[in-house]
C-alpha atoms as a PDB file:
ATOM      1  CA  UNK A   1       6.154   4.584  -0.411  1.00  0.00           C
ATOM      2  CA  UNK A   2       3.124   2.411   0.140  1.00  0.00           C
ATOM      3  CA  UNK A   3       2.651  -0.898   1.904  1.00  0.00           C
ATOM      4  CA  UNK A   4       0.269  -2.780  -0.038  1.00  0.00           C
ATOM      5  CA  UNK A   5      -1.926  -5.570   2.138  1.00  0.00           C
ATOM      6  CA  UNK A   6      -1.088  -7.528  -1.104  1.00  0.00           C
ATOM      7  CA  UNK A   7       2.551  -7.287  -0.994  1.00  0.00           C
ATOM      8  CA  UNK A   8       2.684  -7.551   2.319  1.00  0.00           C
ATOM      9  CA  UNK A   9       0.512 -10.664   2.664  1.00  0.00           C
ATOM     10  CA  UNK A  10       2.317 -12.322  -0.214  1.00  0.00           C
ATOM     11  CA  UNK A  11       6.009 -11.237   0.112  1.00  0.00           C
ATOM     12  CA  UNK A  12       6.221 -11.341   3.966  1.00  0.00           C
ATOM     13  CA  UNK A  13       4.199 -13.919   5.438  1.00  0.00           C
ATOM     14  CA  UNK A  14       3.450 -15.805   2.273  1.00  0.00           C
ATOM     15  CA  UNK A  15      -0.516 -15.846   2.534  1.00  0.00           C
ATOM     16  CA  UNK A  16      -3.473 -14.271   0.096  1.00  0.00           C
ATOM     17  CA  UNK A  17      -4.462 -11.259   0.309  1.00  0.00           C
ATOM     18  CA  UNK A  18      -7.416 -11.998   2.373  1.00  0.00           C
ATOM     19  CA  UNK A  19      -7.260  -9.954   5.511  1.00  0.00           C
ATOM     20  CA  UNK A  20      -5.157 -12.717   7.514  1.00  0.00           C
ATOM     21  CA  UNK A  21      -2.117 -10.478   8.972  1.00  0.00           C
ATOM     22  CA  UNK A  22      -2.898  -8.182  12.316  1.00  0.00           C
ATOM     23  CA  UNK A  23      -3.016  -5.067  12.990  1.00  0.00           C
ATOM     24  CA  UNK A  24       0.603  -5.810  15.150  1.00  0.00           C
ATOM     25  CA  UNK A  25       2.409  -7.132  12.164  1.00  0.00           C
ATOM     26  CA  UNK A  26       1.293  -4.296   9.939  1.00  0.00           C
ATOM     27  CA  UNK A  27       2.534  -1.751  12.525  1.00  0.00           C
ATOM     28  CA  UNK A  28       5.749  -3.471  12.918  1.00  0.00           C
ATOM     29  CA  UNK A  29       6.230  -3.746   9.147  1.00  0.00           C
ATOM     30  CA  UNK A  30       5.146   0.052   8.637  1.00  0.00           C
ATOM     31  CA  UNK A  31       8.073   0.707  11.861  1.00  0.00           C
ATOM     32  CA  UNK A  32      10.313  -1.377   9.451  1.00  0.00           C
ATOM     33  CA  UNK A  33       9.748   0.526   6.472  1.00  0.00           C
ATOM     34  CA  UNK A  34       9.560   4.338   8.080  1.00  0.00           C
ATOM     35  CA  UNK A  35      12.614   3.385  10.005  1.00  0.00           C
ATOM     36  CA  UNK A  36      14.657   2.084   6.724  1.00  0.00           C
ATOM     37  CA  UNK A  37      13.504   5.144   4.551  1.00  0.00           C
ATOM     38  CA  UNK A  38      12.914   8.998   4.685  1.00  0.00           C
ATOM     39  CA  UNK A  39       9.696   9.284   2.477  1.00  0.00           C
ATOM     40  CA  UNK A  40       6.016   9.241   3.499  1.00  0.00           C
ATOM     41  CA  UNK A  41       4.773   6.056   3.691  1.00  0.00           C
ATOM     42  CA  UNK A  42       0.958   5.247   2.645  1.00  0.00           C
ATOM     43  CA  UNK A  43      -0.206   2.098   4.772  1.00  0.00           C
ATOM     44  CA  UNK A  44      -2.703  -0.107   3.354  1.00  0.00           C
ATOM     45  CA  UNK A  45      -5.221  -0.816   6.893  1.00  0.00           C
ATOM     46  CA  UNK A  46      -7.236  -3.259   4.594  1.00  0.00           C
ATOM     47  CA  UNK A  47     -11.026  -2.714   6.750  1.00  0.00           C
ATOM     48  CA  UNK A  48      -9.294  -1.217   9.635  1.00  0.00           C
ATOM     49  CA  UNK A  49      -9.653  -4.289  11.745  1.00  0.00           C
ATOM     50  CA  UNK A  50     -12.964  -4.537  12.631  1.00  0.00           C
ATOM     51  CA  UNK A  51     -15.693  -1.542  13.342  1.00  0.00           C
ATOM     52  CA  UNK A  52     -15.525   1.837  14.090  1.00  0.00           C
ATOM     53  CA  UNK A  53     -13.353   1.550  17.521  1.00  0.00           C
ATOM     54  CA  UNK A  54     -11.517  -0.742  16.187  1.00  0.00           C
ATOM     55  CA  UNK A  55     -10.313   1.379  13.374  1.00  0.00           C
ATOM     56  CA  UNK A  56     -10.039   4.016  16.283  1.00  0.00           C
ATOM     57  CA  UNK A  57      -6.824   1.489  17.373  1.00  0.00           C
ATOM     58  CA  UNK A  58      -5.455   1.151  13.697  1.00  0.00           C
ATOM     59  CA  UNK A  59      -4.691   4.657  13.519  1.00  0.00           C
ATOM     60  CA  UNK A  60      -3.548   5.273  16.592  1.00  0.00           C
ATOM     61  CA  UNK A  61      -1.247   2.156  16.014  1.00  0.00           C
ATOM     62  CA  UNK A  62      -0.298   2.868  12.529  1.00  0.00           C
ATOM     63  CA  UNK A  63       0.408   6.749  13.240  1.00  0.00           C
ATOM     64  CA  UNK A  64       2.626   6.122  15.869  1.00  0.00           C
ATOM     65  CA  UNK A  65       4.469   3.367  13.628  1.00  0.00           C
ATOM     66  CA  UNK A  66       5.245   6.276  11.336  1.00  0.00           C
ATOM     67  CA  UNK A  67       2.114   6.405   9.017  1.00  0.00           C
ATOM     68  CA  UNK A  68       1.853   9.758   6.873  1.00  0.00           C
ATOM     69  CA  UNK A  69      -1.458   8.081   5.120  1.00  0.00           C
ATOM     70  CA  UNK A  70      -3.853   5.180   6.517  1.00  0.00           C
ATOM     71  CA  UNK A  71      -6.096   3.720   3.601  1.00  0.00           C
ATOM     72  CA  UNK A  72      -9.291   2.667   4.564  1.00  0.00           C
ATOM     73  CA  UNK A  73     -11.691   0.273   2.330  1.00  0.00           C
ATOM     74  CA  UNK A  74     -15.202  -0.423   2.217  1.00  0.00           C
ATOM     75  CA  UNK A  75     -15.564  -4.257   1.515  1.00  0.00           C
ATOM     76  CA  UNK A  76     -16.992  -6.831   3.844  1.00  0.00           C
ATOM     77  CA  UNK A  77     -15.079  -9.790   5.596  1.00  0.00           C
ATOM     78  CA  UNK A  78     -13.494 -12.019   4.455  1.00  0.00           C
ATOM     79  CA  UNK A  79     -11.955  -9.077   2.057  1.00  0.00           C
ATOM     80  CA  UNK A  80     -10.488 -10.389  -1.198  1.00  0.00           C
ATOM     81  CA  UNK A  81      -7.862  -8.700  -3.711  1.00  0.00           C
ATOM     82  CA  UNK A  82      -9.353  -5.449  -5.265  1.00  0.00           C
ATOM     83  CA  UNK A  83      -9.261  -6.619  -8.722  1.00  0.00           C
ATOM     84  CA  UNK A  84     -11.387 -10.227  -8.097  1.00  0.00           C
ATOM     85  CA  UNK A  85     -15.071 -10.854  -8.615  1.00  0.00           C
ATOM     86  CA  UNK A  86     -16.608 -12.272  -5.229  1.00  0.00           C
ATOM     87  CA  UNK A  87     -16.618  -9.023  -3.192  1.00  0.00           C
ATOM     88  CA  UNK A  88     -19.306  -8.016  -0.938  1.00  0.00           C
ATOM     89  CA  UNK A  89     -19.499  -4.127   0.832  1.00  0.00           C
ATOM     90  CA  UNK A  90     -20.248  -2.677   4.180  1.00  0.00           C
ATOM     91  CA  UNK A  91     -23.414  -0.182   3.811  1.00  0.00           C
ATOM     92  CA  UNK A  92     -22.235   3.544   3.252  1.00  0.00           C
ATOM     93  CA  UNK A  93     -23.518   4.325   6.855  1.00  0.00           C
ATOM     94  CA  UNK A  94     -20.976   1.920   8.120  1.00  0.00           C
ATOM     95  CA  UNK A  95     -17.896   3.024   6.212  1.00  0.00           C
ATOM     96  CA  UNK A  96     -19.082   6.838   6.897  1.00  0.00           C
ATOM     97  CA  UNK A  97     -18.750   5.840  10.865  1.00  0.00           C
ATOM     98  CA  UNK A  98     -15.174   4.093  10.290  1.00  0.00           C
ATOM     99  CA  UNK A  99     -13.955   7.283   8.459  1.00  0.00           C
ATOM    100  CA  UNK A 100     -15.230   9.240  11.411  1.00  0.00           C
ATOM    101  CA  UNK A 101     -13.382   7.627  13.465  1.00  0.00           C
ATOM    102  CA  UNK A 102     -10.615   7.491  11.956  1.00  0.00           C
ATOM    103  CA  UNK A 103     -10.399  11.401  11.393  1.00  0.00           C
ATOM    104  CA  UNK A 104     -11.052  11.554  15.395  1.00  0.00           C
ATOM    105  CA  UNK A 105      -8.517   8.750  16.500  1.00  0.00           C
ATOM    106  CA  UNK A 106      -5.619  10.981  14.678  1.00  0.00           C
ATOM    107  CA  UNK A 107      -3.163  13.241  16.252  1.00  0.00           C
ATOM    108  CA  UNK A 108      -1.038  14.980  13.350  1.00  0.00           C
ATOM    109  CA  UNK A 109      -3.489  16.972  11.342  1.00  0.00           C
ATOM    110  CA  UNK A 110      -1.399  15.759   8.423  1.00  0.00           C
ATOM    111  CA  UNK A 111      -1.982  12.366   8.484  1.00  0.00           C
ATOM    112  CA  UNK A 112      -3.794  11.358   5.146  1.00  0.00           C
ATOM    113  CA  UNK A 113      -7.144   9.369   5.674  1.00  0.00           C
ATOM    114  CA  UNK A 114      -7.691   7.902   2.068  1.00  0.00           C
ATOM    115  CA  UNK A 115     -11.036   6.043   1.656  1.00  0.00           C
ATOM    116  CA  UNK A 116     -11.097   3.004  -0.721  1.00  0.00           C
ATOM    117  CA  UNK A 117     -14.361   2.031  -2.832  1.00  0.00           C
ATOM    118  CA  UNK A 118     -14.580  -1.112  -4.122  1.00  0.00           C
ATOM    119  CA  UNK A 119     -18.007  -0.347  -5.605  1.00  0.00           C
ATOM    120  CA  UNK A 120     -17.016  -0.324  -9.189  1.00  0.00           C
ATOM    121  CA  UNK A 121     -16.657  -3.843  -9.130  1.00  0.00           C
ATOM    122  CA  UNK A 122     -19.707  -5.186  -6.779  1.00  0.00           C
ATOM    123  CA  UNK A 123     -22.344  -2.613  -8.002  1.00  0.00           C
ATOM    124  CA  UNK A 124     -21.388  -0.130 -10.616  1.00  0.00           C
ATOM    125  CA  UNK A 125     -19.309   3.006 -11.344  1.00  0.00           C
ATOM    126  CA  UNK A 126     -22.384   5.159 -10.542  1.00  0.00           C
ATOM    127  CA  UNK A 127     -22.253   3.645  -6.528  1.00  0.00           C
ATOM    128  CA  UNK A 128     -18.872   4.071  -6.496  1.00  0.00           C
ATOM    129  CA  UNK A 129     -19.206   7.752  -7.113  1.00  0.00           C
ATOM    130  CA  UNK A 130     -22.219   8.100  -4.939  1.00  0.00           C
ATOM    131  CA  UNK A 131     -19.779   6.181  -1.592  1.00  0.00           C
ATOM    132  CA  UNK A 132     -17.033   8.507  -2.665  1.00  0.00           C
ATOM    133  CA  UNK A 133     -18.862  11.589  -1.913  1.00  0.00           C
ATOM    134  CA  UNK A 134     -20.299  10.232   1.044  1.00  0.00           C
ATOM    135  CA  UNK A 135     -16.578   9.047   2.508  1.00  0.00           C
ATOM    136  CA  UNK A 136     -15.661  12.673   1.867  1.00  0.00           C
ATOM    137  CA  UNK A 137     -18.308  14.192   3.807  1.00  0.00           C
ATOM    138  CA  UNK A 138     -17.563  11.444   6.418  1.00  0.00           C
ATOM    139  CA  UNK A 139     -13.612  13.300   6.666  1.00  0.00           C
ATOM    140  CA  UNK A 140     -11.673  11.283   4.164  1.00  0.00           C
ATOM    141  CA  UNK A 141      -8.944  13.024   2.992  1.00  0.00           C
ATOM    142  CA  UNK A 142      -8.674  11.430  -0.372  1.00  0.00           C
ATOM    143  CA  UNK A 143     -10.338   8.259  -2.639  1.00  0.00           C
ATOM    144  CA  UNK A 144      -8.859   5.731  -3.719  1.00  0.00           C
ATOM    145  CA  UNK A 145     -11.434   3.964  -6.712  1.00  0.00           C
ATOM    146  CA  UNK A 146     -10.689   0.562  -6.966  1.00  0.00           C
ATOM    147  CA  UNK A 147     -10.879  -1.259 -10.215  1.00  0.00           C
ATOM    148  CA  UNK A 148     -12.284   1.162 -12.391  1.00  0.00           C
ATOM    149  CA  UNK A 149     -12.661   0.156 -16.265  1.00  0.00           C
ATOM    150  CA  UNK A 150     -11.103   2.458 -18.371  1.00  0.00           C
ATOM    151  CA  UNK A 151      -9.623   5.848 -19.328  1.00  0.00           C
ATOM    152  CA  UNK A 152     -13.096   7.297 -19.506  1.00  0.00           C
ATOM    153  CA  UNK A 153     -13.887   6.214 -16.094  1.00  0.00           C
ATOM    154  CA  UNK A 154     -11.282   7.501 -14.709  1.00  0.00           C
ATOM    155  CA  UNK A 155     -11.655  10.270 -16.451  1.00  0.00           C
ATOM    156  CA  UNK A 156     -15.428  10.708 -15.443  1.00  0.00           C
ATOM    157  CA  UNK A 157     -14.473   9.702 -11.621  1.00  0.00           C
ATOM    158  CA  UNK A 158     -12.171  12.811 -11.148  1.00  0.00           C
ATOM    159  CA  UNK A 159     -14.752  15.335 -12.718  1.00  0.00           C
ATOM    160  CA  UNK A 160     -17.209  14.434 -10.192  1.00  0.00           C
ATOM    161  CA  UNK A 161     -15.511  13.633  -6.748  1.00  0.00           C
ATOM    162  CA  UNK A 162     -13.167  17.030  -6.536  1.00  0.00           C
ATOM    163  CA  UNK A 163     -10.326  15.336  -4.151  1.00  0.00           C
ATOM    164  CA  UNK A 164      -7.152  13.787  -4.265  1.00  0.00           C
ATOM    165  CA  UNK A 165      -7.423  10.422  -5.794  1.00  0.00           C
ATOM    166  CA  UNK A 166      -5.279   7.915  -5.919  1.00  0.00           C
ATOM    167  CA  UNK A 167      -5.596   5.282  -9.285  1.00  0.00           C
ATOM    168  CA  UNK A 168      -4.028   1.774  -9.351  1.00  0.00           C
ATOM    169  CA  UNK A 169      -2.222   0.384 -11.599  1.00  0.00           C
ATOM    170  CA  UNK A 170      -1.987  -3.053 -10.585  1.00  0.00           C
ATOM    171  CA  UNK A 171      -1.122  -5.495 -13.235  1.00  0.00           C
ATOM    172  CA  UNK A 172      -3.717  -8.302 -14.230  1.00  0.00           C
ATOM    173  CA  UNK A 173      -6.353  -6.156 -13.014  1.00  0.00           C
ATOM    174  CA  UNK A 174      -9.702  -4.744 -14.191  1.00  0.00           C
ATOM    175  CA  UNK A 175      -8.300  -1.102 -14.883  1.00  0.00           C
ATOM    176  CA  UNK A 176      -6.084  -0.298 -18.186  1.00  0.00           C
ATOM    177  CA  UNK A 177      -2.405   0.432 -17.349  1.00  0.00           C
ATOM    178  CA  UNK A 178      -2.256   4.278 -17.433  1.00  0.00           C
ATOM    179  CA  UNK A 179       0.484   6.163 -18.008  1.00  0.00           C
ATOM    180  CA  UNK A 180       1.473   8.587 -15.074  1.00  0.00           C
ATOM    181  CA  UNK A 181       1.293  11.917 -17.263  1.00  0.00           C
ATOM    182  CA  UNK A 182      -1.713  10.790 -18.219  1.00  0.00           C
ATOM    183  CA  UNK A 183      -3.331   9.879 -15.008  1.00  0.00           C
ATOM    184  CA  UNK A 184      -2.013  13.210 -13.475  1.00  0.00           C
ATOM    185  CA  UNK A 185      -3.609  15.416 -16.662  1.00  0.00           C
ATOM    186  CA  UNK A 186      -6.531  12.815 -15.877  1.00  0.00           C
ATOM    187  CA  UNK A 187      -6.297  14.864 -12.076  1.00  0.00           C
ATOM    188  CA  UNK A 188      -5.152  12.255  -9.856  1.00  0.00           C
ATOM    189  CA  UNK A 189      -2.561  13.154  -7.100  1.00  0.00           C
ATOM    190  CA  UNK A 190      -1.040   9.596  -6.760  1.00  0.00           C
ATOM    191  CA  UNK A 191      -0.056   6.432  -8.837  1.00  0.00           C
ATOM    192  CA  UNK A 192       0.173   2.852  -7.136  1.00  0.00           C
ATOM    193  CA  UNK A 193       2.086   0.427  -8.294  1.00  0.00           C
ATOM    194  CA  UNK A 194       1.119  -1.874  -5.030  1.00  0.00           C
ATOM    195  CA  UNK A 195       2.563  -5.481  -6.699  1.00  0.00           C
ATOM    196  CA  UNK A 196       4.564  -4.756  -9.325  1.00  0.00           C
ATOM    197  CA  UNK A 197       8.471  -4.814  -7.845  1.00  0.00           C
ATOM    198  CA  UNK A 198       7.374  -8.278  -5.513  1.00  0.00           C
ATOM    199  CA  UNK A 199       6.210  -9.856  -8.644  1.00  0.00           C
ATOM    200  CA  UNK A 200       9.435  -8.719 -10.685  1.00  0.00           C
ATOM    201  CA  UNK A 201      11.379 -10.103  -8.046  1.00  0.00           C
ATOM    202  CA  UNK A 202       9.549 -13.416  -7.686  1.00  0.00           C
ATOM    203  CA  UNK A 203       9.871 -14.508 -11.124  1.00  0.00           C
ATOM    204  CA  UNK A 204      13.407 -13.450 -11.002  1.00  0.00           C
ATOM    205  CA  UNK A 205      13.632 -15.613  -8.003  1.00  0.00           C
ATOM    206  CA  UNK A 206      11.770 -18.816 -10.195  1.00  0.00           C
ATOM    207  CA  UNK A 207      14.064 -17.998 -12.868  1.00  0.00           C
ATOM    208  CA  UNK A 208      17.310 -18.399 -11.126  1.00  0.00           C
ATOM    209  CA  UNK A 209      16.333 -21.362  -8.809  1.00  0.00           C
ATOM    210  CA  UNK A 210      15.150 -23.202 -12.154  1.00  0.00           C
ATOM    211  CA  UNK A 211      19.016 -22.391 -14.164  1.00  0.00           C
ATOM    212  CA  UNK A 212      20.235 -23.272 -10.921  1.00  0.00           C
ATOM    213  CA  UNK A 213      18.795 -26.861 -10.769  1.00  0.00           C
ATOM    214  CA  UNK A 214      19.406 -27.315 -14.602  1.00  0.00           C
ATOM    215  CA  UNK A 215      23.296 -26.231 -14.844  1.00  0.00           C
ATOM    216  CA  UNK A 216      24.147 -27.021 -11.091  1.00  0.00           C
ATOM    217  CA  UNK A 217      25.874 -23.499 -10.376  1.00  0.00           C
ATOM    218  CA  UNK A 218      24.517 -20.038 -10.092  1.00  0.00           C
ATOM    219  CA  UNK A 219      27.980 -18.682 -12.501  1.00  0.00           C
ATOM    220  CA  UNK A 220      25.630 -17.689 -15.306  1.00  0.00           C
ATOM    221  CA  UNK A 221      23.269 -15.376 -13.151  1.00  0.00           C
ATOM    222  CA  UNK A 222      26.176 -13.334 -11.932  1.00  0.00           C
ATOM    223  CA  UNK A 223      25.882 -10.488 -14.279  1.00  0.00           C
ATOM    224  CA  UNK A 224      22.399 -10.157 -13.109  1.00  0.00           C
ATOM    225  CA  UNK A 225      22.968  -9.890  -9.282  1.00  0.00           C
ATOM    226  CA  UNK A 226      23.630  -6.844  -7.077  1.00  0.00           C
ATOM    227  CA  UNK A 227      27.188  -7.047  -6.093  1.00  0.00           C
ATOM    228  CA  UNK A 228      27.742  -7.230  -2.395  1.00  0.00           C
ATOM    229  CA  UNK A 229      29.668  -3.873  -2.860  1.00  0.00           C
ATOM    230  CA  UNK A 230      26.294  -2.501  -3.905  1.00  0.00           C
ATOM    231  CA  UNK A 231      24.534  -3.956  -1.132  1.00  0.00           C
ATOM    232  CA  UNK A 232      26.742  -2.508   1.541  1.00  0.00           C
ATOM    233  CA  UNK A 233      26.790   0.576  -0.420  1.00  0.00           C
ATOM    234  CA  UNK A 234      22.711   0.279  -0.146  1.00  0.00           C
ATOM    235  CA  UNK A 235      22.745  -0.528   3.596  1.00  0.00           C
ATOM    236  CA  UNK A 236      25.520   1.978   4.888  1.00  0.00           C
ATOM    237  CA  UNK A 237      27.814  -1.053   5.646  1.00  0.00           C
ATOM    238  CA  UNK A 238      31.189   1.076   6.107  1.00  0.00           C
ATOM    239  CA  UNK A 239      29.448   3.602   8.332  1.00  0.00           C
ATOM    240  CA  UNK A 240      28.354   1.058  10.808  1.00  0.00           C
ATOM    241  CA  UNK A 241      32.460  -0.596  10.694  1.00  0.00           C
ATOM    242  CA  UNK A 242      33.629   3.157  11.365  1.00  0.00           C
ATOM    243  CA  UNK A 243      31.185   3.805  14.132  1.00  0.00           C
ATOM    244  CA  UNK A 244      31.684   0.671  16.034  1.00  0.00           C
ATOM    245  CA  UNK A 245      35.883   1.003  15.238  1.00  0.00           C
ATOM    246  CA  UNK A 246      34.995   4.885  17.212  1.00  0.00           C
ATOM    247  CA  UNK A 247      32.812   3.263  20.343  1.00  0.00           C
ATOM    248  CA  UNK A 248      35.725  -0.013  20.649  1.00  0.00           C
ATOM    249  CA  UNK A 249      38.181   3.416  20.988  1.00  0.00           C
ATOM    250  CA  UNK A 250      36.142   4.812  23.664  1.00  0.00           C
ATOM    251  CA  UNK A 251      35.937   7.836  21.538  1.00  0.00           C
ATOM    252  CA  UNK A 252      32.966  10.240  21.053  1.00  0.00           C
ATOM    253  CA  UNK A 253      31.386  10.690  17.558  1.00  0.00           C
ATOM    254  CA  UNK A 254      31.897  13.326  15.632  1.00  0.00           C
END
């Protein structure tokens, strides 16, 4: 899974994606999600929160909220969404001593430190390999290249930095939208699709408010809903009924 700062600024607490939410809300959303679902979980951290003891905090926050993977980026406050013109970065030195700490604030050798350039887009492709190598030798785990052009950069990006990368394939973006066999022949370990089921569901959501004020009645949009069967299915509805019937009989569970 991954917990986009985009998605998350957007779907839950309606704002842009502009570093606005805390470092609290993100750990209670990533509790939410780990809780809810038995798959690793990749946390977008956005700049960590502030400098290098702050990002000391995020991890230590974020890991105990169930983290397997804490992304990291490398743009200047006030960030702004990967894919828009208008960003500004930290100097290497600086993002070097945030990855540092990072790899020291962690207690499970398995969580994932991923570093995220945004250099394509401020300076050029040729920076963004140049930070990437740097972030490595600074402990990062993996890189994340934002907004890179084409196939051929991406291409180019995983022949020189030789670790897992992650591409993203974020619609209305800079980058071309990539296959996954082809990204993974291409040699990147992981795919992101950060926005694309929050905006599915929003213009479903438009959609169905707008046939609602035109006809009056929802009756048309029927076929397209999840039944409430399926949503208890989904949520383990019966198992809860059964287990409080067993606790209101003073009996033990099995």
């Amino acid at each position: 899974m991954y917990l986009s700062g985009a998605a998350f600024s957007a779907g839950a607490l309606a704002m842009p994606d502009i570093g606005l939410f805390t470092l609290s809300e993100l750990a209670v959303e990533t509790a939410r999600l780990t809780r809810a679902a038995p798959i690793p979980l990749i946390v977008d951290a956005d700049t960590g929160f502030g400098e290098a003891v702050n990002v000391e905090r995020t991890v230590v926050e974020l890991e105990a909220a169930g983290a397997a993977a804490i992304q990291l980026e490398d743009q200047r406050l006030p960030k702004r969404c990967g894919h828009l013109s208008g960003k500004s970065l930290v100097d290497p030195a600086e993002m070097c001593a945030k990855i540092a700490a990072a790899v020291a604030a962690r207690r499970d050798a398995d969580l994932v430190i991923i570093a995220r350039t945004d250099a394509r887009g401020v300076v050029d492709f040729n920076d963004a390999v140049r930070r990437a190598r740097q972030y490595v030798e600074a402990g990062a785990d993996w890189i994340f290249p934002e907004a890179l052009a084409g196939r051929d950069e991406f291409a180019q990006f995983a022949r020189e930095v030789r670790v897992p990368l992650v591409a993203n394939m974020t619609e209305f973006g800079k980058s071309p939208l990539l296959p996954l066999t082809e990204l993974a022949e291409l040699g990147y370990a992981a795919v992101l699709f950060p926005v694309t089921l929050l905006r599915l569901a929003m213009k479903t959501v438009e959609g169905g408010l707008a046939q609602i004020a035109a006809e009056g009645t929802q009756r048309s949009l029927i076929a397209d809903m999840q039944s409430r069967e399926e949503l208890y299915a989904l949520l383990g509805y019966d198992d809860y009924e059964e287990r409080d019937r067993i606790y209101f009989r003073g009996e033990d569970r099995p």
